[in-house]
PDB file of N, CA and C in Angstrom:
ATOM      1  N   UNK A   1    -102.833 -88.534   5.321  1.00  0.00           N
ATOM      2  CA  UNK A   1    -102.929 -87.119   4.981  1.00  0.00           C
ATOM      3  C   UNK A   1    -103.778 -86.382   6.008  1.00  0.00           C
ATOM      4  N   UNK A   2    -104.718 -86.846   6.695  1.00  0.00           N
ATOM      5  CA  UNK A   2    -105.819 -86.477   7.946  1.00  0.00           C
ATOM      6  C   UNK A   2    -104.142 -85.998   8.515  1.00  0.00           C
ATOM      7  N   UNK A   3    -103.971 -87.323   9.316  1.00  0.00           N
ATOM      8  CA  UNK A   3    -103.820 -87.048  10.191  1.00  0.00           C
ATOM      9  C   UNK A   3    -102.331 -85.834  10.268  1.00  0.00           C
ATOM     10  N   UNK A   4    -101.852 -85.696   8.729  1.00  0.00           N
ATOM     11  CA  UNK A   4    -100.979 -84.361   8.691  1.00  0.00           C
ATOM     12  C   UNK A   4    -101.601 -83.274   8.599  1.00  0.00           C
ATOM     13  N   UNK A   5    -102.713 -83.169   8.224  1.00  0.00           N
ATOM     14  CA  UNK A   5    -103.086 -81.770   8.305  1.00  0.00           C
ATOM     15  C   UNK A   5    -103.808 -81.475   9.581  1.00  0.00           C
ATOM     16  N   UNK A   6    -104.500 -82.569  10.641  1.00  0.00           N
ATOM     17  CA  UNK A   6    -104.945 -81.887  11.991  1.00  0.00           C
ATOM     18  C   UNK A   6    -103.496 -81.843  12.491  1.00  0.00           C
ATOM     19  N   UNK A   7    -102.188 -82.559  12.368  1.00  0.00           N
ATOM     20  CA  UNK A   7    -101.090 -81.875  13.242  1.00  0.00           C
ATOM     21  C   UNK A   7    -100.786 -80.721  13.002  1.00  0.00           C
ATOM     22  N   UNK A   8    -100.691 -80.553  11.547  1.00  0.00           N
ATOM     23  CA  UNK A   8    -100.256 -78.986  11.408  1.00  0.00           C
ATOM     24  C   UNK A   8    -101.483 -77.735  12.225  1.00  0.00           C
ATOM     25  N   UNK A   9    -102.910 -78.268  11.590  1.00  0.00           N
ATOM     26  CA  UNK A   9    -103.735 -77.652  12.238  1.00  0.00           C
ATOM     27  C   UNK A   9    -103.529 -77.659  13.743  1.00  0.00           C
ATOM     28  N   UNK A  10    -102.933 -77.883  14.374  1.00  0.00           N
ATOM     29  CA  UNK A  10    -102.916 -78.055  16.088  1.00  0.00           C
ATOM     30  C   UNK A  10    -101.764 -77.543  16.130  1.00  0.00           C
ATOM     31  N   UNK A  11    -100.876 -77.776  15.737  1.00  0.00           N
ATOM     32  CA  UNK A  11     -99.699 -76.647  15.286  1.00  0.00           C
ATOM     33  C   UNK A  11     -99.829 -75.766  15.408  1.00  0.00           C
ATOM     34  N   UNK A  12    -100.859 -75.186  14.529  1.00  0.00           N
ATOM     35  CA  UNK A  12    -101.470 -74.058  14.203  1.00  0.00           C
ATOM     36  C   UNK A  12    -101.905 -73.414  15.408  1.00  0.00           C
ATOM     37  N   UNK A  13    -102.507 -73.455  16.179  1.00  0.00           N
ATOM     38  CA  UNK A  13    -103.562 -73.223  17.248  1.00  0.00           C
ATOM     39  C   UNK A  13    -102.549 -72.928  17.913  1.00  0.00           C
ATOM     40  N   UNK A  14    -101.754 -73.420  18.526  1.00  0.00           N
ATOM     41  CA  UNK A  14    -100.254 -73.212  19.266  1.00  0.00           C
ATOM     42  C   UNK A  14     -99.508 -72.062  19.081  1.00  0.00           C
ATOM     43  N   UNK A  15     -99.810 -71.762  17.819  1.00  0.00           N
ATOM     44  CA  UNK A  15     -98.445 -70.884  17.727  1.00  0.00           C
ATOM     45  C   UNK A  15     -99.627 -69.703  17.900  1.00  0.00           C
ATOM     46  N   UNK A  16    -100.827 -69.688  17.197  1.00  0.00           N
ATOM     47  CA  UNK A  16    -101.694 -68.703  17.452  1.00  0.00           C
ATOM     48  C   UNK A  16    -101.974 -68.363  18.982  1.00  0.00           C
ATOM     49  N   UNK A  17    -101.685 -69.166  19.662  1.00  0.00           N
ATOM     50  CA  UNK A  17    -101.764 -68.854  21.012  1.00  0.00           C
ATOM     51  C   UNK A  17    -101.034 -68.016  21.798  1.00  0.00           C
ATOM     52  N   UNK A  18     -99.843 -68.405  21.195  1.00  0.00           N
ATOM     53  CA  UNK A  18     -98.509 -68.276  21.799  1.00  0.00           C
ATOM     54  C   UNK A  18     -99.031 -66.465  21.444  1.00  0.00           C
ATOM     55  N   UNK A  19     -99.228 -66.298  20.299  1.00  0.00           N
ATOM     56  CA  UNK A  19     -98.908 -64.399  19.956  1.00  0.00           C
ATOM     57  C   UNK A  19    -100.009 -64.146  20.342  1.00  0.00           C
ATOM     58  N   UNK A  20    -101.384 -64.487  21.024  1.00  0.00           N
ATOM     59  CA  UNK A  20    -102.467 -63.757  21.512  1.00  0.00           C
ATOM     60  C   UNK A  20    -101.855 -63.432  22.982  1.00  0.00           C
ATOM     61  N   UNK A  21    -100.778 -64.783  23.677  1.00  0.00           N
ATOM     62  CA  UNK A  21    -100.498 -64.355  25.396  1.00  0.00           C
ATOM     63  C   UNK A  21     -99.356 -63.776  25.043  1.00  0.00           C
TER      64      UNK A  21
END
């Protein structure tokens, strides 16, 4: 279960990235 929620969390970060550039 860790380690599904830091993928999604890193997921996360990614896509948040993507719409800040």
């Amino acid at each position: 279960m860790t380690a599904h929620f830091r993928r999604v969390t890193y997921t996360r970060h990614l896509v948040t990235e993507a719409e800040v550039l």
